[in-house]
PDB file of N, CA and C in Angstrom:
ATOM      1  N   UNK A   1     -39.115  25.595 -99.113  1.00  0.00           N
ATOM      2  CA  UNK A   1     -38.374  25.895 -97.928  1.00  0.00           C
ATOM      3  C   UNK A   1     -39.244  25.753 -96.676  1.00  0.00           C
ATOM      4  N   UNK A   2     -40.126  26.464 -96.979  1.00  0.00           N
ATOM      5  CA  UNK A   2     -41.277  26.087 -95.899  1.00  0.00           C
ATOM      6  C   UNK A   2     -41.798  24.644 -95.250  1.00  0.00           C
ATOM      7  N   UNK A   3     -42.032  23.893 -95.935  1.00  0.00           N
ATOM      8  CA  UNK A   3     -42.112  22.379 -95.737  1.00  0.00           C
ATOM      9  C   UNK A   3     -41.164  21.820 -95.043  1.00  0.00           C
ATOM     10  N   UNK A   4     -39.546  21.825 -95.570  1.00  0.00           N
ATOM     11  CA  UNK A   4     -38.385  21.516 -95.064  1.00  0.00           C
ATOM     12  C   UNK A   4     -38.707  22.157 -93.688  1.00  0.00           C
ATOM     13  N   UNK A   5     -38.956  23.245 -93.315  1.00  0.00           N
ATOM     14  CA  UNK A   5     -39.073  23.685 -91.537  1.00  0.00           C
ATOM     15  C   UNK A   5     -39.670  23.166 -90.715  1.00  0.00           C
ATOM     16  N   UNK A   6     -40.986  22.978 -91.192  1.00  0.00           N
ATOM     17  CA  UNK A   6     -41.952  22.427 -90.908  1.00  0.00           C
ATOM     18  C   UNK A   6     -41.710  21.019 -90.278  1.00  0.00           C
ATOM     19  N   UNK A   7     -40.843  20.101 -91.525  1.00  0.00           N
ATOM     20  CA  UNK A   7     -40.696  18.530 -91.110  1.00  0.00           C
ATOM     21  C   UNK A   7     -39.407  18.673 -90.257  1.00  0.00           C
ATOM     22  N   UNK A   8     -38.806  19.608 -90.046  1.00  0.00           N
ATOM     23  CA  UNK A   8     -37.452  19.361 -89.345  1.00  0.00           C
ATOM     24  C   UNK A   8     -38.345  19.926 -88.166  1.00  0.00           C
ATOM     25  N   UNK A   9     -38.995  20.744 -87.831  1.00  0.00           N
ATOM     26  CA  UNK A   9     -39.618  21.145 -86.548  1.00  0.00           C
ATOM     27  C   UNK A   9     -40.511  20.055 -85.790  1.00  0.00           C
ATOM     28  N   UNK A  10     -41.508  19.292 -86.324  1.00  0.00           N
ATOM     29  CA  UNK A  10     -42.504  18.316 -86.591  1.00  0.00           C
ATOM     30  C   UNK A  10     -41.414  16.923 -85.701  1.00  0.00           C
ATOM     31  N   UNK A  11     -39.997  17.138 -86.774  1.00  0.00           N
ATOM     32  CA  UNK A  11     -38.895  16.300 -86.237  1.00  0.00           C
ATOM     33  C   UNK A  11     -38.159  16.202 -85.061  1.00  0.00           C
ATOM     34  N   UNK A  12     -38.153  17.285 -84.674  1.00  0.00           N
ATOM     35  CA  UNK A  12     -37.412  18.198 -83.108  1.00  0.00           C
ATOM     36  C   UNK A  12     -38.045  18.090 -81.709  1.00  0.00           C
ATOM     37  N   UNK A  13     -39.837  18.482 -82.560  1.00  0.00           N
ATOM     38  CA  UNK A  13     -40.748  18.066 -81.462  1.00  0.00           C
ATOM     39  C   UNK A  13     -40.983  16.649 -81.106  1.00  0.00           C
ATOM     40  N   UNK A  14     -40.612  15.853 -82.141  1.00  0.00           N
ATOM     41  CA  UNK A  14     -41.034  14.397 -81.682  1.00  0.00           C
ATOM     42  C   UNK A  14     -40.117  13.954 -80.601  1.00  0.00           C
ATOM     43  N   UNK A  15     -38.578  14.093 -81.536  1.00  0.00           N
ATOM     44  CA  UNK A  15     -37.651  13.816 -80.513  1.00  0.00           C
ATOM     45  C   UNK A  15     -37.265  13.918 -78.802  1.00  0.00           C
ATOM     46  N   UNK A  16     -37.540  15.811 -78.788  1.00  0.00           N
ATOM     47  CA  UNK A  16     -38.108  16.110 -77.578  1.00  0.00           C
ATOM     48  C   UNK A  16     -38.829  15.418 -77.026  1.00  0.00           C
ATOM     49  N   UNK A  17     -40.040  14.894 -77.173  1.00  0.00           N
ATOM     50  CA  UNK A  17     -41.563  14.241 -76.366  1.00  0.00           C
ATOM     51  C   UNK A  17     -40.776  12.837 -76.267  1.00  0.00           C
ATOM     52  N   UNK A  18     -39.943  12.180 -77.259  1.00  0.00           N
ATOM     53  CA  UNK A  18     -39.624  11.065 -77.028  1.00  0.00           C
ATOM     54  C   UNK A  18     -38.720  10.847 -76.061  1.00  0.00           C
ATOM     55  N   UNK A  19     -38.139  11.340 -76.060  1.00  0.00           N
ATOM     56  CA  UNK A  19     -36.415  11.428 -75.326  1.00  0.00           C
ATOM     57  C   UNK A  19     -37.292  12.095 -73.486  1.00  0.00           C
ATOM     58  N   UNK A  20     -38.129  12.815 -73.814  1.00  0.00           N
ATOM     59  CA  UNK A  20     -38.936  13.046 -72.154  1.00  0.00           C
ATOM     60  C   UNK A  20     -39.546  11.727 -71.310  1.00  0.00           C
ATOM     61  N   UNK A  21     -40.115  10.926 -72.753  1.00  0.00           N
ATOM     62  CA  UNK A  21     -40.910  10.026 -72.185  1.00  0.00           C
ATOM     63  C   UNK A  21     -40.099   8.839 -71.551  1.00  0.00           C
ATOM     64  N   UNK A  22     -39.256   8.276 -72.452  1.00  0.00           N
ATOM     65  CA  UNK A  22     -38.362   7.361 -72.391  1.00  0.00           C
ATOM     66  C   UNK A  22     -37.475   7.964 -70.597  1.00  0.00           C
ATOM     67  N   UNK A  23     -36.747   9.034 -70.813  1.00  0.00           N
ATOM     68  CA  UNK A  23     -36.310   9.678 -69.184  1.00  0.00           C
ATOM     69  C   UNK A  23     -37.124   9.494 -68.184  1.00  0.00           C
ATOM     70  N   UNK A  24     -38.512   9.382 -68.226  1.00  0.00           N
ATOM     71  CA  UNK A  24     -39.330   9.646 -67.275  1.00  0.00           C
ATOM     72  C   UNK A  24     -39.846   7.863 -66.888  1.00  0.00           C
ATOM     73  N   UNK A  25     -39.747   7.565 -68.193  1.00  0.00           N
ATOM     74  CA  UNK A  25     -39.892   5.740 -67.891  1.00  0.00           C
ATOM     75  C   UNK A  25     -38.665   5.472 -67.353  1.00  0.00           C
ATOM     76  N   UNK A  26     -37.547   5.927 -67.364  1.00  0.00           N
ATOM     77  CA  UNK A  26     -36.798   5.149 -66.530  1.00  0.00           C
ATOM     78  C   UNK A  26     -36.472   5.556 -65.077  1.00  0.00           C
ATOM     79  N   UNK A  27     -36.743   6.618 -64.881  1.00  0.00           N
ATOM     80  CA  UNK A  27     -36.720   7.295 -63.564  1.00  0.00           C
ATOM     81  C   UNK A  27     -37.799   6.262 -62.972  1.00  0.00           C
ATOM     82  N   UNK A  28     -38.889   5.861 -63.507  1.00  0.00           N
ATOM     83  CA  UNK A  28     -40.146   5.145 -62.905  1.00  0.00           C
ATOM     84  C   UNK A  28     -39.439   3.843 -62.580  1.00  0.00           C
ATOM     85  N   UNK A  29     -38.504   3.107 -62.959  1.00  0.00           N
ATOM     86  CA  UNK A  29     -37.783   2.221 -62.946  1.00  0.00           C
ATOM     87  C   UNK A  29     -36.944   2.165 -61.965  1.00  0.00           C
ATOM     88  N   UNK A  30     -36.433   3.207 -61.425  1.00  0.00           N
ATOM     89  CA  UNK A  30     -35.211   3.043 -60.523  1.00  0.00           C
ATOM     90  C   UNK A  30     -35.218   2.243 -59.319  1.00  0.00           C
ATOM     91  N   UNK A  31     -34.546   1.568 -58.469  1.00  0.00           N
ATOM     92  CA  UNK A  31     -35.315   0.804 -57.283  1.00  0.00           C
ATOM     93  C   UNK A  31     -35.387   1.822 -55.889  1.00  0.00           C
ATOM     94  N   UNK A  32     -35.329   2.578 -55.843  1.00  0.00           N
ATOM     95  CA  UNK A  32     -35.554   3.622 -55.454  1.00  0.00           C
ATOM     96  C   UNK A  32     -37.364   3.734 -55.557  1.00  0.00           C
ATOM     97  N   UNK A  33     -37.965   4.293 -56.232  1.00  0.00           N
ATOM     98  CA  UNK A  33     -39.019   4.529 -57.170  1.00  0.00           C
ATOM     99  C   UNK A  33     -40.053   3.205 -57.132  1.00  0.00           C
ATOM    100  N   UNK A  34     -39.165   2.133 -57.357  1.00  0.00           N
ATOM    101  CA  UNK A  34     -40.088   0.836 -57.324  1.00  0.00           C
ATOM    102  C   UNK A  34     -40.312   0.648 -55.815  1.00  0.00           C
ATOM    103  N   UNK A  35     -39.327   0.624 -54.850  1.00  0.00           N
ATOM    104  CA  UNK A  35     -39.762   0.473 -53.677  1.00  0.00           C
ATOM    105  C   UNK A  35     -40.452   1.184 -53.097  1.00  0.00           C
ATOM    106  N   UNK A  36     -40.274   2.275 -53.466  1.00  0.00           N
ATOM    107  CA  UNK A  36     -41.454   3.298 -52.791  1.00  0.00           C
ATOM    108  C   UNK A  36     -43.161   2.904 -53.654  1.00  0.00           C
ATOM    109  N   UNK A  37     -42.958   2.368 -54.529  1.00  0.00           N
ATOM    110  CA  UNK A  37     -44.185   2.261 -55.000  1.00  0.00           C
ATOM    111  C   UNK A  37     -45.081   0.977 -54.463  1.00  0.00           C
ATOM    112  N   UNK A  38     -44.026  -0.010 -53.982  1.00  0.00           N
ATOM    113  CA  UNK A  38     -44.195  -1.015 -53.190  1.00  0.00           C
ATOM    114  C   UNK A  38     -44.807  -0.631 -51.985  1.00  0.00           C
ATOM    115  N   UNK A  39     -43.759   0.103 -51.602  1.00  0.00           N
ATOM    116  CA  UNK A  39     -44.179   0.367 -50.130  1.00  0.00           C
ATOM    117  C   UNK A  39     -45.475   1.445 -50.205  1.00  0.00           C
ATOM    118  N   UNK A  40     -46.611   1.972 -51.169  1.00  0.00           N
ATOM    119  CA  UNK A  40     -47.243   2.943 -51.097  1.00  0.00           C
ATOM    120  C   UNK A  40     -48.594   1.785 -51.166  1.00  0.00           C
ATOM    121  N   UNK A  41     -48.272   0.753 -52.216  1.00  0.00           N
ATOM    122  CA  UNK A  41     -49.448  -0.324 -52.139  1.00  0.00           C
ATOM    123  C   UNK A  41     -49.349  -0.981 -51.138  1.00  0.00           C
ATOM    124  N   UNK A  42     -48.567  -2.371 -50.450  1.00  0.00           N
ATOM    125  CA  UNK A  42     -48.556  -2.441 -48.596  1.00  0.00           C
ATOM    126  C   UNK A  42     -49.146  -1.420 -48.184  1.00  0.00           C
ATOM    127  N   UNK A  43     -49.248  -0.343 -47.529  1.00  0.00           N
ATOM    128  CA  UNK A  43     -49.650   0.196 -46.972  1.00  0.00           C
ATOM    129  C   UNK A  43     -51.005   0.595 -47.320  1.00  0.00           C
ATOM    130  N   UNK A  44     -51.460   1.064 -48.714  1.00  0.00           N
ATOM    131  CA  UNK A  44     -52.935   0.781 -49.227  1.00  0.00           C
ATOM    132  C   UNK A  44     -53.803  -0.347 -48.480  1.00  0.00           C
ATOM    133  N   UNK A  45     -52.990  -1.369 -48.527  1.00  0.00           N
ATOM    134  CA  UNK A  45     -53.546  -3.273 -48.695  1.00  0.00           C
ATOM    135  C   UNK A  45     -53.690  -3.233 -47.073  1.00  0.00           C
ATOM    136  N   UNK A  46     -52.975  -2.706 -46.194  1.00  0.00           N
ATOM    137  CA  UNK A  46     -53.621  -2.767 -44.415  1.00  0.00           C
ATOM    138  C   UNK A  46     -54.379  -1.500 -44.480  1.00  0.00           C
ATOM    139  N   UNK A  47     -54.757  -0.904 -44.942  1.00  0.00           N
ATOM    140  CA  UNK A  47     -55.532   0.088 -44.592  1.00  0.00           C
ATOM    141  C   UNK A  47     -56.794  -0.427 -45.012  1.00  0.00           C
ATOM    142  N   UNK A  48     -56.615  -1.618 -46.150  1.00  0.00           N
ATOM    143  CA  UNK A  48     -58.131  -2.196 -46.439  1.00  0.00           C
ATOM    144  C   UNK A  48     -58.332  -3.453 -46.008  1.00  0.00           C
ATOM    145  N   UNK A  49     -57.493  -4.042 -45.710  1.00  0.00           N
ATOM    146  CA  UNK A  49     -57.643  -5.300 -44.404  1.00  0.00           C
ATOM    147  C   UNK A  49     -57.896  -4.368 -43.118  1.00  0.00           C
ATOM    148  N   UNK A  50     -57.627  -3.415 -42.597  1.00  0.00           N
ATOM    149  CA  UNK A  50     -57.993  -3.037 -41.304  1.00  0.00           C
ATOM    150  C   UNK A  50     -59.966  -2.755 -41.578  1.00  0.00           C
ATOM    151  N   UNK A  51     -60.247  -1.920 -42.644  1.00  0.00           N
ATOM    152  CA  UNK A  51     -61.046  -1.710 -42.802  1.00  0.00           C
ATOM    153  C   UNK A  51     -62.537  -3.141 -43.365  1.00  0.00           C
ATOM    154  N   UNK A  52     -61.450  -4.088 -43.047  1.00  0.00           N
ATOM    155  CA  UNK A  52     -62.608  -4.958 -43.315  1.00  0.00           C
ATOM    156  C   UNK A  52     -62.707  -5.645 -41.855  1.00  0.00           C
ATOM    157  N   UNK A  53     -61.672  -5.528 -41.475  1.00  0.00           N
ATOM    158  CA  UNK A  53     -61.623  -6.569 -40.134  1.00  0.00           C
ATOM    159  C   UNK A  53     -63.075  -5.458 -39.510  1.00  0.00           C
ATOM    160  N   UNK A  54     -62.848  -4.171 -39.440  1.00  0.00           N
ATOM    161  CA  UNK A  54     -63.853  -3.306 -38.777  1.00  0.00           C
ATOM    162  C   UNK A  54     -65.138  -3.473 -38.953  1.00  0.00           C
ATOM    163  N   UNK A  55     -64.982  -4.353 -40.330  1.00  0.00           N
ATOM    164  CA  UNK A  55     -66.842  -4.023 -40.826  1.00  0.00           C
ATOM    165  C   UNK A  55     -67.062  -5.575 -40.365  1.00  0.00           C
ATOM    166  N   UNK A  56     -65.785  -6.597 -40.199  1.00  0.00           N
ATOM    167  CA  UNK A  56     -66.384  -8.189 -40.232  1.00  0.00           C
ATOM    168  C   UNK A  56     -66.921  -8.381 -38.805  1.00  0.00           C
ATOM    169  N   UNK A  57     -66.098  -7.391 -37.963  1.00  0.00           N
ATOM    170  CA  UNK A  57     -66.390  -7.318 -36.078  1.00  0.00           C
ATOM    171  C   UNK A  57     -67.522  -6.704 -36.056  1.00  0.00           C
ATOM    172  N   UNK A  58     -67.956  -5.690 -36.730  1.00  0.00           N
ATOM    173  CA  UNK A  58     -69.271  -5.048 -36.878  1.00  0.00           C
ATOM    174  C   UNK A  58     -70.635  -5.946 -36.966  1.00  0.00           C
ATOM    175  N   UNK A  59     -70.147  -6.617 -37.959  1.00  0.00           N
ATOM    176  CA  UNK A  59     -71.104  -7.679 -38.489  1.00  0.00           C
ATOM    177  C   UNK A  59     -71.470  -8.677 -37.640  1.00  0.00           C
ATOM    178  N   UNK A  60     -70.006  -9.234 -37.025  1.00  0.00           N
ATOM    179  CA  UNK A  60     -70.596 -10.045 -36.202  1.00  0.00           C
ATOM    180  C   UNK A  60     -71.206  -9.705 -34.675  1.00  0.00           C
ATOM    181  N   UNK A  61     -70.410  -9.097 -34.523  1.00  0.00           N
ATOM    182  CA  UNK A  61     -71.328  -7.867 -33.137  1.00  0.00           C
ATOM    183  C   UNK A  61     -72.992  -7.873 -33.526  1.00  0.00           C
ATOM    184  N   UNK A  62     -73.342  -7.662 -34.504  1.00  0.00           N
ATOM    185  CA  UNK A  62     -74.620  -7.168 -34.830  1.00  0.00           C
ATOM    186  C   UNK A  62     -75.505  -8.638 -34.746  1.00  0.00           C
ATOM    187  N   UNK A  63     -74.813  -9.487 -35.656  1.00  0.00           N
ATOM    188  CA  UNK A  63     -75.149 -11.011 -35.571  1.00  0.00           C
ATOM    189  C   UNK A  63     -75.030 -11.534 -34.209  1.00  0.00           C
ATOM    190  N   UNK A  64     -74.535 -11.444 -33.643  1.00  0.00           N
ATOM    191  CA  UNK A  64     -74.607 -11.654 -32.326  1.00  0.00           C
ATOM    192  C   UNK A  64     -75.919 -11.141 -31.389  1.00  0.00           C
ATOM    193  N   UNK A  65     -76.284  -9.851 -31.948  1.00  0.00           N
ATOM    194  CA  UNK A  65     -77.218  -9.145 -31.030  1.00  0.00           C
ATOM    195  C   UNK A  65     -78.281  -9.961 -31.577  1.00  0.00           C
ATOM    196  N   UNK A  66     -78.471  -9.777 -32.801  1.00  0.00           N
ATOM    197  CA  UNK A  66     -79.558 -10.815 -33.543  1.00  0.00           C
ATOM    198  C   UNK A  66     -79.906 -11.979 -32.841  1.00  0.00           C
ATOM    199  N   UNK A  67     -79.233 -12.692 -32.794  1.00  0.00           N
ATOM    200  CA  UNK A  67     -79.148 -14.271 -32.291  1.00  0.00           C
ATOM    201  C   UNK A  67     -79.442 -14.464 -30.952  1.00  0.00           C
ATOM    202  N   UNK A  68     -78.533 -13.707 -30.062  1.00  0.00           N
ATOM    203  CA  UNK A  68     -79.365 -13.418 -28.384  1.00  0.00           C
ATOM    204  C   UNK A  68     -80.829 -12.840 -28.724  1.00  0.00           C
ATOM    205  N   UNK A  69     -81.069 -11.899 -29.355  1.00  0.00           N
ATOM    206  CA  UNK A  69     -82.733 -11.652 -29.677  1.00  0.00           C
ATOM    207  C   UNK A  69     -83.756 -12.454 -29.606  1.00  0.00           C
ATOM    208  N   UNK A  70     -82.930 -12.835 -30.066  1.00  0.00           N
ATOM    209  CA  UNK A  70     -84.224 -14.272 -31.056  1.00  0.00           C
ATOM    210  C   UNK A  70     -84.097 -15.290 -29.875  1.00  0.00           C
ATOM    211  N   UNK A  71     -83.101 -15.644 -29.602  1.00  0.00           N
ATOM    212  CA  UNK A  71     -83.140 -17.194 -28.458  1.00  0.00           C
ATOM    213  C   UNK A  71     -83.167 -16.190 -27.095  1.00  0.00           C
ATOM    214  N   UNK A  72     -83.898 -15.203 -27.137  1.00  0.00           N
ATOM    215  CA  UNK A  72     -84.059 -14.707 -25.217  1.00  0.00           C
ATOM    216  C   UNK A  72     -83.228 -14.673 -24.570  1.00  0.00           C
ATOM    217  N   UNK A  73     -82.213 -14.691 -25.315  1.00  0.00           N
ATOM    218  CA  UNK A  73     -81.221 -14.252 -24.006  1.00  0.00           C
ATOM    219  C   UNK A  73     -80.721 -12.926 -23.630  1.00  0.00           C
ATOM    220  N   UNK A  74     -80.621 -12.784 -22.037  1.00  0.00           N
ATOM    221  CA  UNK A  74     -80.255 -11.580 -22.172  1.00  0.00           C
ATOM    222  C   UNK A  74     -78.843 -10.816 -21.893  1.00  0.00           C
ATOM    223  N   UNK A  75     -78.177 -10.116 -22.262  1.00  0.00           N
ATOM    224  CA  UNK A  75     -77.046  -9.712 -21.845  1.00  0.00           C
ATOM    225  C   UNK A  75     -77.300  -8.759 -20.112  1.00  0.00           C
ATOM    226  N   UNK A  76     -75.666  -9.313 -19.482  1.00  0.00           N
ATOM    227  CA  UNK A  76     -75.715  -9.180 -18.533  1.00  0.00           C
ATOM    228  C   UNK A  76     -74.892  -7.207 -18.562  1.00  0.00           C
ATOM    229  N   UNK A  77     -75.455  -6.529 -18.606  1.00  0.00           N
ATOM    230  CA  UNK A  77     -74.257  -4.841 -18.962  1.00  0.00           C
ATOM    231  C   UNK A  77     -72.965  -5.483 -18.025  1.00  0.00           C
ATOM    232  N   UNK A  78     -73.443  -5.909 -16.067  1.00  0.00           N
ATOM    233  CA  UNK A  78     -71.881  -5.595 -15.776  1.00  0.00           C
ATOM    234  C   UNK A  78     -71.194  -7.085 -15.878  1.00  0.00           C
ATOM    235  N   UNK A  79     -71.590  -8.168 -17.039  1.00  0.00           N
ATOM    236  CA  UNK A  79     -70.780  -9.480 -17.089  1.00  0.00           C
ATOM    237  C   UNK A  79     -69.758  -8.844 -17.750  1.00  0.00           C
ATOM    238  N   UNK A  80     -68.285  -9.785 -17.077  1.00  0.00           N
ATOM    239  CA  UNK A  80     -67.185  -9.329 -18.278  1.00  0.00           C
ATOM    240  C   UNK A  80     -67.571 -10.100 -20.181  1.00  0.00           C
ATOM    241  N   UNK A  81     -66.851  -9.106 -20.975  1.00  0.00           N
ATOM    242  CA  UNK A  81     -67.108  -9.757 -22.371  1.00  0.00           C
ATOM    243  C   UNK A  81     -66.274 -10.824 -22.331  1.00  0.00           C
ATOM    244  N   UNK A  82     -67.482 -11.641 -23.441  1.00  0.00           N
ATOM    245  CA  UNK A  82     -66.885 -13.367 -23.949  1.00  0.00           C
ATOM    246  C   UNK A  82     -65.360 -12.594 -24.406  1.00  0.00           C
ATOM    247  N   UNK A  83     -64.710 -14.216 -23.765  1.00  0.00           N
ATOM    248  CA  UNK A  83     -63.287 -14.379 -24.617  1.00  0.00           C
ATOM    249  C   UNK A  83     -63.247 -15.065 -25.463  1.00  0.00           C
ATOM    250  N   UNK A  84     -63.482 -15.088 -26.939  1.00  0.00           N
ATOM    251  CA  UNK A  84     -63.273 -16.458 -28.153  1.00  0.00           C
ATOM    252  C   UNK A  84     -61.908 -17.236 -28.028  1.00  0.00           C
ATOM    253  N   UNK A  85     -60.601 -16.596 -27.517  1.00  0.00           N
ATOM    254  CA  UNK A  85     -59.460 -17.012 -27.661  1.00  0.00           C
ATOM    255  C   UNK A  85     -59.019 -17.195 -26.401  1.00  0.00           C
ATOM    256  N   UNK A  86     -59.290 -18.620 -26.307  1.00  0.00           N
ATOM    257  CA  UNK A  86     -58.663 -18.530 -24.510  1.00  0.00           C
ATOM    258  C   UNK A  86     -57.623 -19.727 -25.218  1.00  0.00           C
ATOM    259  N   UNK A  87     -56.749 -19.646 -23.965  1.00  0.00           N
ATOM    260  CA  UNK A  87     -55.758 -20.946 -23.641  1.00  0.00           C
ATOM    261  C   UNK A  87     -56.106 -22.221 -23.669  1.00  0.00           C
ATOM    262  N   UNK A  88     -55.328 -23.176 -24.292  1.00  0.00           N
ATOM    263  CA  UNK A  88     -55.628 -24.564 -24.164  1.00  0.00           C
ATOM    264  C   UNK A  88     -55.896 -25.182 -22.717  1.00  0.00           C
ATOM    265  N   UNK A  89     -56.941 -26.395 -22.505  1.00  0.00           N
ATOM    266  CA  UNK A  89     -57.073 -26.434 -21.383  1.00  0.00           C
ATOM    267  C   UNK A  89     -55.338 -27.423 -21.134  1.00  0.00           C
ATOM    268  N   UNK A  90     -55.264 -27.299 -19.730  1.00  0.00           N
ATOM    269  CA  UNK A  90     -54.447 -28.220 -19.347  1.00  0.00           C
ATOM    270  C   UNK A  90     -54.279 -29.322 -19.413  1.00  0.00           C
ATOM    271  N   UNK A  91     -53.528 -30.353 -20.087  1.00  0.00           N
ATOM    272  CA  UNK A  91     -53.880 -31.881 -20.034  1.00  0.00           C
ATOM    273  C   UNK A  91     -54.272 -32.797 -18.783  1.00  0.00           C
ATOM    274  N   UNK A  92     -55.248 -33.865 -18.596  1.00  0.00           N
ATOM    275  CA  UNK A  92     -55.570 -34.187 -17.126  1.00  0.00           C
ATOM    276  C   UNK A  92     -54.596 -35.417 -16.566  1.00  0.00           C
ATOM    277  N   UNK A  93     -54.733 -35.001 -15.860  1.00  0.00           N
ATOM    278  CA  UNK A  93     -53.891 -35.976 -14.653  1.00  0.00           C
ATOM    279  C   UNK A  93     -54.852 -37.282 -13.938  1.00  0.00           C
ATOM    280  N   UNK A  94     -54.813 -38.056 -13.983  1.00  0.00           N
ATOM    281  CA  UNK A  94     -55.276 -38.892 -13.655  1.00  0.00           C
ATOM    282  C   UNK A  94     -54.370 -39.349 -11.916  1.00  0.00           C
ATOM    283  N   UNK A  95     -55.339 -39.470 -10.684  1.00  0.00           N
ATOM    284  CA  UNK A  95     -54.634 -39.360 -10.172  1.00  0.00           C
ATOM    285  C   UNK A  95     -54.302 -40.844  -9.670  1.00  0.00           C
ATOM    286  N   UNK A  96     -52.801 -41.000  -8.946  1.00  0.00           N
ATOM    287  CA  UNK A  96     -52.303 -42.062  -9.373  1.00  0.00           C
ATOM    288  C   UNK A  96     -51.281 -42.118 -10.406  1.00  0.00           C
ATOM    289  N   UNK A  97     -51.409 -41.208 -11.322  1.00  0.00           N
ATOM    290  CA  UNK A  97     -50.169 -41.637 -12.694  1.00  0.00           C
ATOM    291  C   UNK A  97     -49.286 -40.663 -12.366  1.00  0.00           C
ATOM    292  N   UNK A  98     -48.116 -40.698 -13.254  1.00  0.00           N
ATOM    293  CA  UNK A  98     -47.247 -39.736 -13.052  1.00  0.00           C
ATOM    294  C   UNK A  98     -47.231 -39.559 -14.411  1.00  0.00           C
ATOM    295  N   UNK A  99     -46.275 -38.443 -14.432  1.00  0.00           N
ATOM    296  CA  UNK A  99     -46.317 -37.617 -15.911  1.00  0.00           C
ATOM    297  C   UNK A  99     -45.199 -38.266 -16.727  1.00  0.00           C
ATOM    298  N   UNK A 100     -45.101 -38.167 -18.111  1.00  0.00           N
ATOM    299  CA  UNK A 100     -44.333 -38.758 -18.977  1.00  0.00           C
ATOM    300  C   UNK A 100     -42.974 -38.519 -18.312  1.00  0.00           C
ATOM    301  N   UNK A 101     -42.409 -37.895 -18.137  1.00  0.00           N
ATOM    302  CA  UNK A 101     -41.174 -37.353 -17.863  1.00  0.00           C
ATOM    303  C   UNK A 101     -40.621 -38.434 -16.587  1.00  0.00           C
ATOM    304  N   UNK A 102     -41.604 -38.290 -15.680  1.00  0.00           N
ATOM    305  CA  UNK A 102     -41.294 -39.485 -14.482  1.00  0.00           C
ATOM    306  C   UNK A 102     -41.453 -40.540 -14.769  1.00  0.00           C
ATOM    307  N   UNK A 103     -42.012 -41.053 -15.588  1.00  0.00           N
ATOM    308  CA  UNK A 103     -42.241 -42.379 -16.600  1.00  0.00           C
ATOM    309  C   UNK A 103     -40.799 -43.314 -16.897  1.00  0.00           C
ATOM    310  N   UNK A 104     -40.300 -41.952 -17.164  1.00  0.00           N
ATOM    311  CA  UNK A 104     -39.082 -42.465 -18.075  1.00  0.00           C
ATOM    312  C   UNK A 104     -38.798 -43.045 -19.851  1.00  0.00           C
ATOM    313  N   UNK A 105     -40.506 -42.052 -20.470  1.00  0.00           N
ATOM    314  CA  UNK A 105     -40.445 -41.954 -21.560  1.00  0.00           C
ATOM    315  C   UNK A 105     -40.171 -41.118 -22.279  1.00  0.00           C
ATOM    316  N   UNK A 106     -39.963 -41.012 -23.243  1.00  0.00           N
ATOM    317  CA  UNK A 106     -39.610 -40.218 -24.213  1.00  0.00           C
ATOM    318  C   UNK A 106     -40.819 -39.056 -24.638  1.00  0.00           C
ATOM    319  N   UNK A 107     -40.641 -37.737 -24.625  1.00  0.00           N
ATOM    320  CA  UNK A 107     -41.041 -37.104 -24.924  1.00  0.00           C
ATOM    321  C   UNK A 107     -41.683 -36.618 -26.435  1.00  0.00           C
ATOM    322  N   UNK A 108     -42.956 -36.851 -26.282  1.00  0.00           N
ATOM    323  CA  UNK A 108     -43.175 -36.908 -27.665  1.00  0.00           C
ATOM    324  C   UNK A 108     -43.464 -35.172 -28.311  1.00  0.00           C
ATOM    325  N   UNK A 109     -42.931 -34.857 -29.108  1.00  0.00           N
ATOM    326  CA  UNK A 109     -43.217 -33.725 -30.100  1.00  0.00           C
ATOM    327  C   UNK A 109     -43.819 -33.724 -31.807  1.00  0.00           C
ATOM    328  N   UNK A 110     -44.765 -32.919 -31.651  1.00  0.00           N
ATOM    329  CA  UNK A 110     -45.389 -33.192 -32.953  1.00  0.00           C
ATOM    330  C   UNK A 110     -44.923 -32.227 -33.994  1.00  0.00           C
ATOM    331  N   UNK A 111     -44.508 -32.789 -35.032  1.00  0.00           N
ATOM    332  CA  UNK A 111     -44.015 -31.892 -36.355  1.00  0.00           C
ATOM    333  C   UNK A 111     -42.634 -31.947 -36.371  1.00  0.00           C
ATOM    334  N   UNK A 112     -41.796 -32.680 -35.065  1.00  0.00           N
ATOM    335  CA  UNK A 112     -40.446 -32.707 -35.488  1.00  0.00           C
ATOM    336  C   UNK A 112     -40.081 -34.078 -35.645  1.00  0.00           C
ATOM    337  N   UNK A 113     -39.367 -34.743 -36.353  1.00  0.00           N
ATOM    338  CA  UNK A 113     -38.967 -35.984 -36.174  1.00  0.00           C
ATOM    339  C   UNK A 113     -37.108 -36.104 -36.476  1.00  0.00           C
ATOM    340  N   UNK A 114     -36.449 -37.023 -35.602  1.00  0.00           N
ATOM    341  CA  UNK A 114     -34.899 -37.266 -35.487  1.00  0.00           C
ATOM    342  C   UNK A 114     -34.698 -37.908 -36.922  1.00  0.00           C
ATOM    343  N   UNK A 115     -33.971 -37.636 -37.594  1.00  0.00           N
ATOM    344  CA  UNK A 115     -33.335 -38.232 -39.076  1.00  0.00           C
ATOM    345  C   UNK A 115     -31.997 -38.794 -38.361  1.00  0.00           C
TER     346      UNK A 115
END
């Protein structure tokens, strides 16, 4: 009799743990659940792209100081800071010409073409 309890208990408990686990895997499933889990890694993934951009500006800041070091140059404290990203220059005019448009040509664009 004892045994019989035993394996029907042994039996009860499995079921239980199974029937928890399986509920709990699918709750993990819901899209609910998945999107939030999405949205918890994105947000991981810029917090470690921000944190590299910080250390790559660092780096080069530092490389920079290096390099004026070494070739004598000196920084000016009240020059404004370099801009790396400036505007395209303007295309030149030759004077004498007129511009495509007064030409009476066709405007050329790159990356689109008429089918």
């Amino acid at each position: 009799m004892f045994r019989r309890t035993f394996w029907f208990g042994a039996g009860a408990a499995a079921g239980v743990w199974a029937t928890t686990k399986v509920n709990r895997t699918l709750r993990g499933l819901t899209p609910e659940s998945l999107a939030a889990r999405a949205a918890d890694k994105a947000v991981d993934a810029g917090h470690r792209l921000r944190e590299l951009a910080v250390d790559v500006r660092a780096g080069m800041t530092q490389r920079e100081r290096e390099l004026n070091e070494a070739l004598g140059l000196a920084n000016d404290p009240d020059a404004p800071a370099p801009t790396y990203l400036s505007a395209a220059p303007s295309p030149r005019v030759l004077p004498g010409s007129r511009p495509q448009a007064e030409r009476g040509l066709p405007r050329r664009t790159i990356g689109k073409e008429d089918h």
